[in-house]
N, C-alpha and C. Protein backbone atom coordinates (compact mmCIF):
# COMPACT_ATOMS: atom_id res chain seq x y z
N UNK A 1 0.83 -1.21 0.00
CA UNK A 1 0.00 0.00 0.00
C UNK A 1 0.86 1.26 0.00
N UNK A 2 1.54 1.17 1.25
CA UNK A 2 2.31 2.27 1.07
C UNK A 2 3.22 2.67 -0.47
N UNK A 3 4.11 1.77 -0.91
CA UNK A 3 4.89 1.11 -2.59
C UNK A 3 4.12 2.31 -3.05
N UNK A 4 2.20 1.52 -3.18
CA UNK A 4 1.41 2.61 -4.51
C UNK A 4 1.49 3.68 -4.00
N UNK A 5 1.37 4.34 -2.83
CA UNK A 5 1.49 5.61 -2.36
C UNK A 5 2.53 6.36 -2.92
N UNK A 6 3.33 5.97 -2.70
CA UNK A 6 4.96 6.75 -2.84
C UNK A 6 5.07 6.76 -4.37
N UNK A 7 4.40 5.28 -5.15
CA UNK A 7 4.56 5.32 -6.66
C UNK A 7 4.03 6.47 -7.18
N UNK A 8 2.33 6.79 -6.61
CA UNK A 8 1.27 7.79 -7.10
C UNK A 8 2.12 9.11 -6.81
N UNK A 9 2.65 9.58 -5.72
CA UNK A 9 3.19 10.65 -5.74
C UNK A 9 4.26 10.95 -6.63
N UNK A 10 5.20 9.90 -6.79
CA UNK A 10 6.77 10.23 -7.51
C UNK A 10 5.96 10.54 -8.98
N UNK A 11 4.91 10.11 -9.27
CA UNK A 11 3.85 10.11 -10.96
C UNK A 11 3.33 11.46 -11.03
N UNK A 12 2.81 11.75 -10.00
CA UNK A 12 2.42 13.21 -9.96
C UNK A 12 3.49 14.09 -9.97
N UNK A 13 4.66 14.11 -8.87
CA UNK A 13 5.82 14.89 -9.12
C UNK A 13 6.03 14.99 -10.28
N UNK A 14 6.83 13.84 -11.50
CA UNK A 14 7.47 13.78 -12.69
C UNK A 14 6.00 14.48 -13.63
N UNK A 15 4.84 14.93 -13.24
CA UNK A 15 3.94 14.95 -14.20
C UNK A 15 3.89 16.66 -14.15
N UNK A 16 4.01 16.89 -13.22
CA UNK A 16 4.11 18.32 -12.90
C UNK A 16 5.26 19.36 -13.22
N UNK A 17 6.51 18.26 -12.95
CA UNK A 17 7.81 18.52 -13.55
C UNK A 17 8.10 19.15 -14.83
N UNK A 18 7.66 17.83 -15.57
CA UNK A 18 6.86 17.81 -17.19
C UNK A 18 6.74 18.99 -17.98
N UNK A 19 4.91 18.97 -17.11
CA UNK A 19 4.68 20.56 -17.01
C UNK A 19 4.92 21.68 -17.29
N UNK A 20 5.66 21.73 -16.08
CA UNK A 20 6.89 23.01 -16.02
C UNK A 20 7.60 22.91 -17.13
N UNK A 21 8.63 22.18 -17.05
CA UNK A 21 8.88 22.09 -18.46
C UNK A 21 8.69 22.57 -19.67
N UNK A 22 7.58 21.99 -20.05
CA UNK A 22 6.66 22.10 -21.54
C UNK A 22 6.31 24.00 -21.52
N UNK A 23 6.08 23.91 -20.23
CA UNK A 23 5.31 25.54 -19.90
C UNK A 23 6.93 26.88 -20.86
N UNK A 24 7.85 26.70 -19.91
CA UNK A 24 9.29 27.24 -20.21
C UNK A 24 9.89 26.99 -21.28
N UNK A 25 9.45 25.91 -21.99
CA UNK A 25 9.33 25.51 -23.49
C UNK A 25 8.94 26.51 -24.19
N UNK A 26 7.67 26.83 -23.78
CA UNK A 26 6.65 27.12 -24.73
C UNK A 26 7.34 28.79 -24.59
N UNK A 27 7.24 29.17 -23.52
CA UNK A 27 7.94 30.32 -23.12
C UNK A 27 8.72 31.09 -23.96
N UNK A 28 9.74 29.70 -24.08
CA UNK A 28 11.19 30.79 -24.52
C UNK A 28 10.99 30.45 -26.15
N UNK A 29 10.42 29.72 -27.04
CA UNK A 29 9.68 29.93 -28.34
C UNK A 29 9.23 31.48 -28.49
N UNK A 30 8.21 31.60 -27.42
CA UNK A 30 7.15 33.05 -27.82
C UNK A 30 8.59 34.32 -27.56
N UNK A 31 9.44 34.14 -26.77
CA UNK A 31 10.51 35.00 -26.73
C UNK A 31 11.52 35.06 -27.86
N UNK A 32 11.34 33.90 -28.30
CA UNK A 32 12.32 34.33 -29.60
C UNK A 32 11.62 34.55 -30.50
N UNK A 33 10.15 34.45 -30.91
CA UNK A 33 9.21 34.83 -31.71
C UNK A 33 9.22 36.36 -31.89
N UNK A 34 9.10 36.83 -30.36
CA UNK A 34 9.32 38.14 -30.62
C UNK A 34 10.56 39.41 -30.81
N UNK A 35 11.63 37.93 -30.76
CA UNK A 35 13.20 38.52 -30.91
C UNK A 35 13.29 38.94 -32.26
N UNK A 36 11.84 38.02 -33.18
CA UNK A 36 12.45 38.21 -34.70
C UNK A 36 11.69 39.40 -35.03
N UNK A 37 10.33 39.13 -34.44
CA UNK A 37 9.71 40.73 -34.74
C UNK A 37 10.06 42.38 -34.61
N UNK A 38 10.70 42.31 -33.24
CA UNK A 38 11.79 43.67 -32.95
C UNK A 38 12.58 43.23 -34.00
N UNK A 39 13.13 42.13 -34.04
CA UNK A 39 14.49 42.18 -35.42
C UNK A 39 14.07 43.05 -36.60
N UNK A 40 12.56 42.81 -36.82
CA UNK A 40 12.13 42.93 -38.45
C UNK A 40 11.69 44.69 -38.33
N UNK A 41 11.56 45.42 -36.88
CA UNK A 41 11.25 46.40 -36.70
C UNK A 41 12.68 47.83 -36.84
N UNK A 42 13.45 46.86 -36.29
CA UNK A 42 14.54 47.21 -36.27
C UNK A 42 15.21 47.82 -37.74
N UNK A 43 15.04 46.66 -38.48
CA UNK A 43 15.93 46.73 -39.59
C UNK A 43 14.83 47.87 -40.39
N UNK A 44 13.77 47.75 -40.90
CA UNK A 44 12.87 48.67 -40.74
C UNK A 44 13.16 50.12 -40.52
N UNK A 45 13.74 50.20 -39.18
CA UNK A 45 13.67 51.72 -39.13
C UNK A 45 15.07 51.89 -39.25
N UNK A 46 16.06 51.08 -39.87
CA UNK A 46 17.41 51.51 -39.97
C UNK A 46 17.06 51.79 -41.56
N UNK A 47 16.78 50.94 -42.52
CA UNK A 47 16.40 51.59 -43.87
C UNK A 47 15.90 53.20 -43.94
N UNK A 48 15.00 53.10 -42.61
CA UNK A 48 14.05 54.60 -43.06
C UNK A 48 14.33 55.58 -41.53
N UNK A 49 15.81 55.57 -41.19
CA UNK A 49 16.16 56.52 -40.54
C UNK A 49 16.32 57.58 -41.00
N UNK A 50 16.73 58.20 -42.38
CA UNK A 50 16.78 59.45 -42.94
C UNK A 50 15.60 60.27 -44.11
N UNK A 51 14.76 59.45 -43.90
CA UNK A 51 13.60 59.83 -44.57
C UNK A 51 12.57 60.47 -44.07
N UNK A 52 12.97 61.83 -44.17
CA UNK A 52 11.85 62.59 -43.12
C UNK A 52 11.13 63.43 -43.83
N UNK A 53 11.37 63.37 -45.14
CA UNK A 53 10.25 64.25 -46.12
C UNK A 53 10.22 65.57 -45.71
N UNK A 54 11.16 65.95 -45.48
CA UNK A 54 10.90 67.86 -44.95
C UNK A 54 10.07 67.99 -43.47
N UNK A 55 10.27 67.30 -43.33
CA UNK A 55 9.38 67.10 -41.63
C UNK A 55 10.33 67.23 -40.83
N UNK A 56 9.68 67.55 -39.00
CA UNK A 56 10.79 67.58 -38.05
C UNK A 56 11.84 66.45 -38.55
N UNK A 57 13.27 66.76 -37.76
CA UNK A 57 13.88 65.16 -37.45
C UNK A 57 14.12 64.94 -36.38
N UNK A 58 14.59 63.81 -36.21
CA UNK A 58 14.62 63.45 -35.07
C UNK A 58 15.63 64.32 -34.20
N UNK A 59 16.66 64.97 -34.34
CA UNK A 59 17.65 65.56 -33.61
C UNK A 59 16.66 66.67 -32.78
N UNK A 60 16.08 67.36 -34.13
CA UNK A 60 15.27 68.48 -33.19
C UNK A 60 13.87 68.02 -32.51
N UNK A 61 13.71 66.96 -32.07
CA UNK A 61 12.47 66.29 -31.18
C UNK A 61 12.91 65.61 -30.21
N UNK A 62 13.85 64.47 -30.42
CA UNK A 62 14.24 64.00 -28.92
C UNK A 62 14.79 64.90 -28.17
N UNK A 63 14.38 64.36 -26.95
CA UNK A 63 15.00 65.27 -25.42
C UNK A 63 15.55 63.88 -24.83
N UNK A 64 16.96 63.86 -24.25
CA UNK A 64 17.69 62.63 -24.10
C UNK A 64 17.72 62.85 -22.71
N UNK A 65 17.19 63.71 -22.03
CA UNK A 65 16.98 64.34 -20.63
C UNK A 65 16.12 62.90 -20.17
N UNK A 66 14.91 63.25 -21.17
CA UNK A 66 13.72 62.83 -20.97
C UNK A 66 13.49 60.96 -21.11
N UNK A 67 14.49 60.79 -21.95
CA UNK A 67 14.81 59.74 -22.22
C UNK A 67 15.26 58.66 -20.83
N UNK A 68 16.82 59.44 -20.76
CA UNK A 68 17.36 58.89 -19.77
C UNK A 68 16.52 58.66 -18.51
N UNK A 69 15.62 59.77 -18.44
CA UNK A 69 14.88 58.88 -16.86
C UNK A 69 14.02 57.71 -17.45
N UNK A 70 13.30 57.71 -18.38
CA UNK A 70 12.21 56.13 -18.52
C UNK A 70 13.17 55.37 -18.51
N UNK A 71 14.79 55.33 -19.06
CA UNK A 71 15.63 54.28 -19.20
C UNK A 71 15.99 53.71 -17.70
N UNK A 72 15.83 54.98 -16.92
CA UNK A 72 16.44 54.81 -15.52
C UNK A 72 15.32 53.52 -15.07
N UNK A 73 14.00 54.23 -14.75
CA UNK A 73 12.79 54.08 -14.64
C UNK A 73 12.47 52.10 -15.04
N UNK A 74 12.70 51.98 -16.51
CA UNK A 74 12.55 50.38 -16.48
C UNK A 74 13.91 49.46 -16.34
N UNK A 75 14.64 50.00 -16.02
CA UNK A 75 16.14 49.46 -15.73
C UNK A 75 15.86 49.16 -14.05
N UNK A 76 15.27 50.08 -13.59
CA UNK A 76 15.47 50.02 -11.95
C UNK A 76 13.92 48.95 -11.69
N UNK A 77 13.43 49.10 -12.67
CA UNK A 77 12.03 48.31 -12.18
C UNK A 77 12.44 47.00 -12.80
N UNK A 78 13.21 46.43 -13.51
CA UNK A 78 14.16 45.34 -13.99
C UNK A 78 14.91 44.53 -12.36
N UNK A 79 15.24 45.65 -11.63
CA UNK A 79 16.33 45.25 -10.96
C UNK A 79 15.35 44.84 -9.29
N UNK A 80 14.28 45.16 -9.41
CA UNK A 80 13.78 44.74 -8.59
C UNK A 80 12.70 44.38 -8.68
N UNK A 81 12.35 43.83 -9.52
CA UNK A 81 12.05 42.94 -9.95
C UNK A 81 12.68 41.23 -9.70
N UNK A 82 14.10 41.43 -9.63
CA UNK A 82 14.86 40.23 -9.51
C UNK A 82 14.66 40.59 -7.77
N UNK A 83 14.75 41.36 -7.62
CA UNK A 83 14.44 41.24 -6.02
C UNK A 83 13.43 40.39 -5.36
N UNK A 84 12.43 40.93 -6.28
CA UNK A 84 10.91 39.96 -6.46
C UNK A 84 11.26 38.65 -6.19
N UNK A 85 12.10 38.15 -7.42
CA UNK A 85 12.26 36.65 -7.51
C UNK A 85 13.40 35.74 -6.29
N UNK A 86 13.71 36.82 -5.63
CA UNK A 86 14.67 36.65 -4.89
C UNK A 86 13.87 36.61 -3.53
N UNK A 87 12.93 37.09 -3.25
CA UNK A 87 12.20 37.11 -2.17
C UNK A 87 10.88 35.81 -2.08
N UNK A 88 10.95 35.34 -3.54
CA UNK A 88 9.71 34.31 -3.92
C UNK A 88 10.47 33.22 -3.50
N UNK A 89 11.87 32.53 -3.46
CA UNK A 89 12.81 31.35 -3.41
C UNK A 89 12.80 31.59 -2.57
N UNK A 90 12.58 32.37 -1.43
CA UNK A 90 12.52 32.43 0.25
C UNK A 90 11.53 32.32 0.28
N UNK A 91 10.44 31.88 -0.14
CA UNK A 91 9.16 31.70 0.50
C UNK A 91 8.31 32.95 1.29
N UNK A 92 8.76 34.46 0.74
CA UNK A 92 8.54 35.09 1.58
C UNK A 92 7.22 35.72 0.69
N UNK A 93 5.99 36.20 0.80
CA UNK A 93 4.97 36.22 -0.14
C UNK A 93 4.88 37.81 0.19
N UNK A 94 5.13 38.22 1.32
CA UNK A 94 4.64 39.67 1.36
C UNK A 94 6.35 40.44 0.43
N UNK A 95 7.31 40.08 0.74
CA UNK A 95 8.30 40.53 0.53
C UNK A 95 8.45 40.32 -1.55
N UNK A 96 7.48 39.15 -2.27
CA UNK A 96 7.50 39.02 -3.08
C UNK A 96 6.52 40.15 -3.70
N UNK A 97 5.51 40.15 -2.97
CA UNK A 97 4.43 41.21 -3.23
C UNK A 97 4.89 42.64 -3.62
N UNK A 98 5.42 43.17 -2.53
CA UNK A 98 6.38 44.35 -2.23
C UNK A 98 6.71 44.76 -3.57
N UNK A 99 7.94 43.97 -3.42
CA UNK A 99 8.98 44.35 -4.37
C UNK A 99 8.18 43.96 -5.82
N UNK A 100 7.15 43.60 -6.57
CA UNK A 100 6.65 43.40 -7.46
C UNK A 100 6.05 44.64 -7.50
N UNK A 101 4.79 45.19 -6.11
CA UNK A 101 4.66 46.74 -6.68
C UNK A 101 5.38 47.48 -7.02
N UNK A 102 6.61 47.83 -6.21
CA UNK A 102 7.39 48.82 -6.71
C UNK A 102 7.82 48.84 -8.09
N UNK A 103 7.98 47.33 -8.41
CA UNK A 103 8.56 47.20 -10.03
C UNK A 103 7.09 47.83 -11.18
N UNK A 104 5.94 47.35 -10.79
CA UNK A 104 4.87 47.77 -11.60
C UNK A 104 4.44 49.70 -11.27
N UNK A 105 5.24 50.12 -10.19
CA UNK A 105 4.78 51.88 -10.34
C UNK A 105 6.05 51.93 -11.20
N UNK A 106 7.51 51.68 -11.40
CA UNK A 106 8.41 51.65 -12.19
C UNK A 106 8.27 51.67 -13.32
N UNK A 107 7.65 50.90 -13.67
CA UNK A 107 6.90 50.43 -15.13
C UNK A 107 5.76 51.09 -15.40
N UNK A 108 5.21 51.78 -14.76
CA UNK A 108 3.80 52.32 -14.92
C UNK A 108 4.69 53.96 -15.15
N UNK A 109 5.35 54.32 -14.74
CA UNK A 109 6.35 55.67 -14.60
C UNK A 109 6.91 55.41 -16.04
N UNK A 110 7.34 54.23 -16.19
CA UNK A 110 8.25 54.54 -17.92
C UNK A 110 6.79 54.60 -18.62
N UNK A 111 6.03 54.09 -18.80
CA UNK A 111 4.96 54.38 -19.59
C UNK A 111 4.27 55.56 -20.13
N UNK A 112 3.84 56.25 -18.69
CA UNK A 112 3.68 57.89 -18.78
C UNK A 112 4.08 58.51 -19.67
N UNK A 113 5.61 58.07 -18.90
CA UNK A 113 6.97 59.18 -19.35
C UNK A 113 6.68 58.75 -21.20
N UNK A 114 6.87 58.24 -21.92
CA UNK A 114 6.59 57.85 -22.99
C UNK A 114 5.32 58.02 -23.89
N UNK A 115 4.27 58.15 -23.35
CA UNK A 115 2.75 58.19 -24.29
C UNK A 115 2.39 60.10 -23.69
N UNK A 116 3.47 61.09 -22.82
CA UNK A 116 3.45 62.12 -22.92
C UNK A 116 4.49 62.34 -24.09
N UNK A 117 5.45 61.90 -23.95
CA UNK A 117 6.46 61.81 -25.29
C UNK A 117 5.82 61.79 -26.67
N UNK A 118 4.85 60.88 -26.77
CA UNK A 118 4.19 60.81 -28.44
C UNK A 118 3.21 62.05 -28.37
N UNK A 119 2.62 62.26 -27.42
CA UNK A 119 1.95 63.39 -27.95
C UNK A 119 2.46 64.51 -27.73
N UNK A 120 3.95 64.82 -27.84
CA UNK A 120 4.85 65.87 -27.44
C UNK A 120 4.96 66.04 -29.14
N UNK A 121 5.20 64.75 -29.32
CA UNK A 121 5.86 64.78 -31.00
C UNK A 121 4.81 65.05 -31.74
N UNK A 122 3.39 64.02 -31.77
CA UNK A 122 2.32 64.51 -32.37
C UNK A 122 2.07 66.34 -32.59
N UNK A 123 1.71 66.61 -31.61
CA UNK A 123 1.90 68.07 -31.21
C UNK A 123 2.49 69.23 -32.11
N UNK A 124 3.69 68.81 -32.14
CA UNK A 124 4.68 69.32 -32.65
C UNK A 124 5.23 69.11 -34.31
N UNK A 125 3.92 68.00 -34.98
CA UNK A 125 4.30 67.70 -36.07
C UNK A 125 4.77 66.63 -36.68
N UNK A 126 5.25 66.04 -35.68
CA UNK A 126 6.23 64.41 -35.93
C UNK A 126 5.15 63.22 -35.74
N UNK A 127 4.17 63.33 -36.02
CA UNK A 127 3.06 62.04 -36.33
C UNK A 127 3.64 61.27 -36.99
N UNK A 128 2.85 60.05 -37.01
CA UNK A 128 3.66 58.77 -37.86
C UNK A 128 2.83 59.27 -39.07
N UNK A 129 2.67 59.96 -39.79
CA UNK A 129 2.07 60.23 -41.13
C UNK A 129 2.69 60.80 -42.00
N UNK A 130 3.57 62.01 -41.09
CA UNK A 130 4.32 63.04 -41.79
C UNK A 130 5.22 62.38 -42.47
N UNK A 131 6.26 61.48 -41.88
CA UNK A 131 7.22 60.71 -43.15
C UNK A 131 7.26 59.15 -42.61
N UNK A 132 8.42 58.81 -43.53
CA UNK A 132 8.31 57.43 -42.95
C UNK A 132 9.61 56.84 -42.12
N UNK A 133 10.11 58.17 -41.73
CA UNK A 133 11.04 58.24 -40.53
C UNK A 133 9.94 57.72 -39.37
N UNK A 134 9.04 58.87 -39.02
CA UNK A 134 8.03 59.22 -38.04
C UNK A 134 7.70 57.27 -37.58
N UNK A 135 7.21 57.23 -38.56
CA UNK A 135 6.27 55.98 -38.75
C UNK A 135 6.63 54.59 -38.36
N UNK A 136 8.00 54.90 -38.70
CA UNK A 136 9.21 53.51 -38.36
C UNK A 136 9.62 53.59 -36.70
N UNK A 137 9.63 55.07 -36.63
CA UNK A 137 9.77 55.24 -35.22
C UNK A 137 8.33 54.72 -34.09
N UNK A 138 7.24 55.16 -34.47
CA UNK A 138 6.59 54.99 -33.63
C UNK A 138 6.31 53.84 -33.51
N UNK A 139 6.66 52.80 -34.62
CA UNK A 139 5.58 51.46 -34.94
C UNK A 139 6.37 50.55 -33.98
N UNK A 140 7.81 50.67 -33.73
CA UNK A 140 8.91 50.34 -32.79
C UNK A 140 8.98 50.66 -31.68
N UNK A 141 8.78 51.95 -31.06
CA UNK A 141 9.04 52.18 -29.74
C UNK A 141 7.56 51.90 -29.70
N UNK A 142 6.66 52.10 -30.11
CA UNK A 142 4.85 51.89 -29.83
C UNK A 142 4.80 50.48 -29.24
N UNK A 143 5.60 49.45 -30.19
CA UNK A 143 5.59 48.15 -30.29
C UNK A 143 5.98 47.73 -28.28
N UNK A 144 7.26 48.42 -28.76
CA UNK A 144 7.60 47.96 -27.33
C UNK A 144 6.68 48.78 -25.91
N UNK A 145 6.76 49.84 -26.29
CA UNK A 145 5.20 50.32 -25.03
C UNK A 145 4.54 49.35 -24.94
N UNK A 146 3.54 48.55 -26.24
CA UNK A 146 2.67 47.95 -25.98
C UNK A 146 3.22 46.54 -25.56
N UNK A 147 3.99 46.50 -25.12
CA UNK A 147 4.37 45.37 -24.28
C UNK A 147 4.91 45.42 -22.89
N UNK A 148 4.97 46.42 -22.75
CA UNK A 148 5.42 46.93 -21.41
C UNK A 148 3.69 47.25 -20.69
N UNK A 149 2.86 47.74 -21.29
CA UNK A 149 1.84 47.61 -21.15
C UNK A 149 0.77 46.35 -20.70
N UNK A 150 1.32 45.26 -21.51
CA UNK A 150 0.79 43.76 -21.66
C UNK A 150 1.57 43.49 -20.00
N UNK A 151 3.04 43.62 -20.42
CA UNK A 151 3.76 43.36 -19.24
C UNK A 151 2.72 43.82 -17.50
N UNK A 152 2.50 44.90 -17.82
CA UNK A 152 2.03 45.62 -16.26
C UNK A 152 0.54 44.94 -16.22
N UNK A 153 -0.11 44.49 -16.78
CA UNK A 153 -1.19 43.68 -16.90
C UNK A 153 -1.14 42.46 -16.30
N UNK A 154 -0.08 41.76 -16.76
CA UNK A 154 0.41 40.63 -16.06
C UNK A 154 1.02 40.94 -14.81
N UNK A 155 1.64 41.46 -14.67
CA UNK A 155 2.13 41.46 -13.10
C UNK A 155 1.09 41.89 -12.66
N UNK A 156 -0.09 42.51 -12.63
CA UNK A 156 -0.89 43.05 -12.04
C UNK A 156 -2.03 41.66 -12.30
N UNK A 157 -1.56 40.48 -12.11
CA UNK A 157 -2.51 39.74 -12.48
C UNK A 157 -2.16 38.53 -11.32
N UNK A 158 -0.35 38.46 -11.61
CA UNK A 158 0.09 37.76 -10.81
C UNK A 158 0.10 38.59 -9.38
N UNK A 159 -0.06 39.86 -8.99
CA UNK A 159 -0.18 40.37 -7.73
C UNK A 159 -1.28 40.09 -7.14
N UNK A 160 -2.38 39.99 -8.04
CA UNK A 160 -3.62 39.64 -7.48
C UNK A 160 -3.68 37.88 -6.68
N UNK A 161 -3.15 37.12 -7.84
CA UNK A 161 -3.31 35.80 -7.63
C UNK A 161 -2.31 35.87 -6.48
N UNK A 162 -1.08 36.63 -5.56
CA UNK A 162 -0.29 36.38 -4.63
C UNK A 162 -1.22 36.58 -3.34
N UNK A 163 -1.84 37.70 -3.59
CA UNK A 163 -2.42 38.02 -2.41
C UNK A 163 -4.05 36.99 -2.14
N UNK A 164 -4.46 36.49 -3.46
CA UNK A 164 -5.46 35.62 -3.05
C UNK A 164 -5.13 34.22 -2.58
N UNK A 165 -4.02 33.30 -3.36
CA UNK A 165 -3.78 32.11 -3.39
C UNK A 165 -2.43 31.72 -2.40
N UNK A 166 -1.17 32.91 -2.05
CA UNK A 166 0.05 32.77 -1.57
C UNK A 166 0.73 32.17 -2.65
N UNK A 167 2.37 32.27 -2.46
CA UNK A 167 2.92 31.52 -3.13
C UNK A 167 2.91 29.92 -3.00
N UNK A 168 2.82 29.80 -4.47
CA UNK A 168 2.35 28.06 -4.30
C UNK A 168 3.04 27.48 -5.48
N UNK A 169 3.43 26.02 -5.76
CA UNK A 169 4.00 25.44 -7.18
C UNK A 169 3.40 26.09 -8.26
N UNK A 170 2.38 26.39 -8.22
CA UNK A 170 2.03 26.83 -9.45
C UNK A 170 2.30 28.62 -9.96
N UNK A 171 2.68 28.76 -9.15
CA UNK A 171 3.08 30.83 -8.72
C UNK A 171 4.55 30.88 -9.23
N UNK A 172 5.10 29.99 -8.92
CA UNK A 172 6.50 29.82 -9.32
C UNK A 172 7.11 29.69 -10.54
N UNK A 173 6.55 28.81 -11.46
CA UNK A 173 7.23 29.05 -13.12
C UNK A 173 6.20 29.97 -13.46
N UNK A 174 5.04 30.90 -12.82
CA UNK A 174 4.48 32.20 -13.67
C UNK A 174 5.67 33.53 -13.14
N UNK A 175 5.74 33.38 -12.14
CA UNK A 175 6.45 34.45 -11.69
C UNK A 175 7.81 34.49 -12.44
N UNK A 176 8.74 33.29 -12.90
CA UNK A 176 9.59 33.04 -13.60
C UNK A 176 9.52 33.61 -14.94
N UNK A 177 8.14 32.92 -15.56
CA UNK A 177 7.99 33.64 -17.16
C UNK A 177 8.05 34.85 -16.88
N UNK A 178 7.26 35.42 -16.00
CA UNK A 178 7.47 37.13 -15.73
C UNK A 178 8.40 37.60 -15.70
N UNK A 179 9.66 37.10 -14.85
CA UNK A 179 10.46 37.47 -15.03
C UNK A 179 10.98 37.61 -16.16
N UNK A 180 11.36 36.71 -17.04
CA UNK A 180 12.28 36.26 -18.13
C UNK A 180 11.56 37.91 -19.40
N UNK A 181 10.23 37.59 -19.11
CA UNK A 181 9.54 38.69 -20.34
C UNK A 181 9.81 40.47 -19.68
N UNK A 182 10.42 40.65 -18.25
CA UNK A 182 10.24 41.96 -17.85
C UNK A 182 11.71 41.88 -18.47
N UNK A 183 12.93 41.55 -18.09
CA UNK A 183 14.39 41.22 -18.02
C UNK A 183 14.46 41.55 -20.12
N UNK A 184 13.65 40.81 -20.22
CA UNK A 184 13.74 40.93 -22.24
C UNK A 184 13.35 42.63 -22.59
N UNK A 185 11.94 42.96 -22.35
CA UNK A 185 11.50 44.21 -22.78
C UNK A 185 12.83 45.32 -22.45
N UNK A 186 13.50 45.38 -21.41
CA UNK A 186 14.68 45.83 -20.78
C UNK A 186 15.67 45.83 -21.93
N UNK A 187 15.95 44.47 -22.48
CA UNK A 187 17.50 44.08 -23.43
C UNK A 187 16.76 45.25 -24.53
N UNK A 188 15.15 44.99 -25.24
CA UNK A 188 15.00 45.71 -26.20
C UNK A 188 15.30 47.07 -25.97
N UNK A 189 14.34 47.43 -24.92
CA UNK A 189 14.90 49.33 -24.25
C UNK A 189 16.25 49.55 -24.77
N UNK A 190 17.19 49.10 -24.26
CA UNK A 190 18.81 49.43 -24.05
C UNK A 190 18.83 49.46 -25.69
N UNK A 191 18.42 48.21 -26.42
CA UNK A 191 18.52 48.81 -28.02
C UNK A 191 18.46 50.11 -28.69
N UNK A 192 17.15 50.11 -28.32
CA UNK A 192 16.16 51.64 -28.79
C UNK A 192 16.78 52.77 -27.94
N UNK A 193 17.11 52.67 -27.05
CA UNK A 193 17.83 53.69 -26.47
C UNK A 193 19.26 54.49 -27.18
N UNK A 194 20.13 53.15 -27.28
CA UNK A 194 21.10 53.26 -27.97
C UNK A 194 20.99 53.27 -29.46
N UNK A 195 20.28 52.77 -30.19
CA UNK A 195 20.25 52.89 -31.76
C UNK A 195 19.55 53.68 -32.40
N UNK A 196 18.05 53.96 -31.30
CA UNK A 196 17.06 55.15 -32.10
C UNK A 196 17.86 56.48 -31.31
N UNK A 197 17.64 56.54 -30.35
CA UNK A 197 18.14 58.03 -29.64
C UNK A 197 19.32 58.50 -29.92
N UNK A 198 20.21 57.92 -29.15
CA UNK A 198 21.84 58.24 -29.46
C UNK A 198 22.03 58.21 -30.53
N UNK A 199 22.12 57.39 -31.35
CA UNK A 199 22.41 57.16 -32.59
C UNK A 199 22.13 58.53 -33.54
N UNK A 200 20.76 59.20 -33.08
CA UNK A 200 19.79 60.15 -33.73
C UNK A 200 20.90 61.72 -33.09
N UNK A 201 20.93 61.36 -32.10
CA UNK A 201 21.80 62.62 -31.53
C UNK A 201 22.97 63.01 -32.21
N UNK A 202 23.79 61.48 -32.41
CA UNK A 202 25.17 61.62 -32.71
C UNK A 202 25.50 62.81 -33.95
């Protein structure tokens, strides 16, 4: 009796294992799925970086002032974020909680800072219509907003499920994917930072 006991559990363990598995599988597919799409956005707006049709350019619209803090802003909500995950392997649920808000006002702060940015440019003339500088730009940094967006949705999904359910096996490879997708939007930032902005300054 006992034998089937211990058998039924070690079946459930390896089934759950599995699982996990298949789950982080599936995961890091949709992450490189979207490695190719920034790729294809990318290359995109490197063709049509100087095509501004007599329209603003970019030198006289970015503010790198303005920049540098959202960079600060999802870099620091990146970094504690891992705090997050660092407080979840301790079993500690309020300390996971915590440090997950702070990362989602972080993230909610680069956002702002950014959709006041487009309608700074709108404003001012630099719509994605005017050329197809504009257009390449927005469809890219838009792209990635709207995932930073998706992003704060989800953590705001998994905050809910912490405070209803506690941390539990199943909290653990979501909080992981979370991680892995906040840590990515970050690698793209540092791109766009460095290739649309700077680059635009230089």
């Amino acid at each position: 009796m006992s034998t089937t006991m211990s058998n039924t559990s070690q079946n459930v363990h390896e089934h759950e294992h599995e699982h996990e598995n298949h789950s982080f599988f599936g995961f890091w597919m949709y992450l490189m799925s979207d490695c190719i799409v920034f790729g294809c956005l990318f290359t995109s707006y490197a063709v049509l970086r100087n095509q501004f049709a007599g329209g603003p350019t970019s030198k006289e619209m970015f503010e790198l002032g303005r920049v540098a803090i959202e960079t600060a802003l999802l870099l620091t909500s990146s970094l504690t974020f891992g705090f997050a995950m660092i407080q979840a392997r301790r079993n500690s649920n309020n300390g996971t909680l915590l440090w997950m808000v702070v990362s989602a006002i972080l993230g909610l702060g680069f956002l702002v800072l950014e959709v006041q940015e487009f309608i700074a440019f709108v404003q001012h003339g630099a719509s994605p219509t005017v050329s197809a500088y504009w257009s390449a730009f927005f469809t890219l940094v838009g792209t990635h907003g709207l995932h930073v967006t998706l992003g704060l949705i989800w953590m705001t999904v998994l905050m809910i499920q912490l405070v209803t359910k506690g941390l539990n096996k199943t909290m653990m490879p979501r909080l992981a994917c979370m991680s892995l997708f906040w840590h990515f939007l970050d690698i793209v930032w540092i791109c766009v930072f460095s290739f649309v902005y700077l680059l635009s300054m230089a």
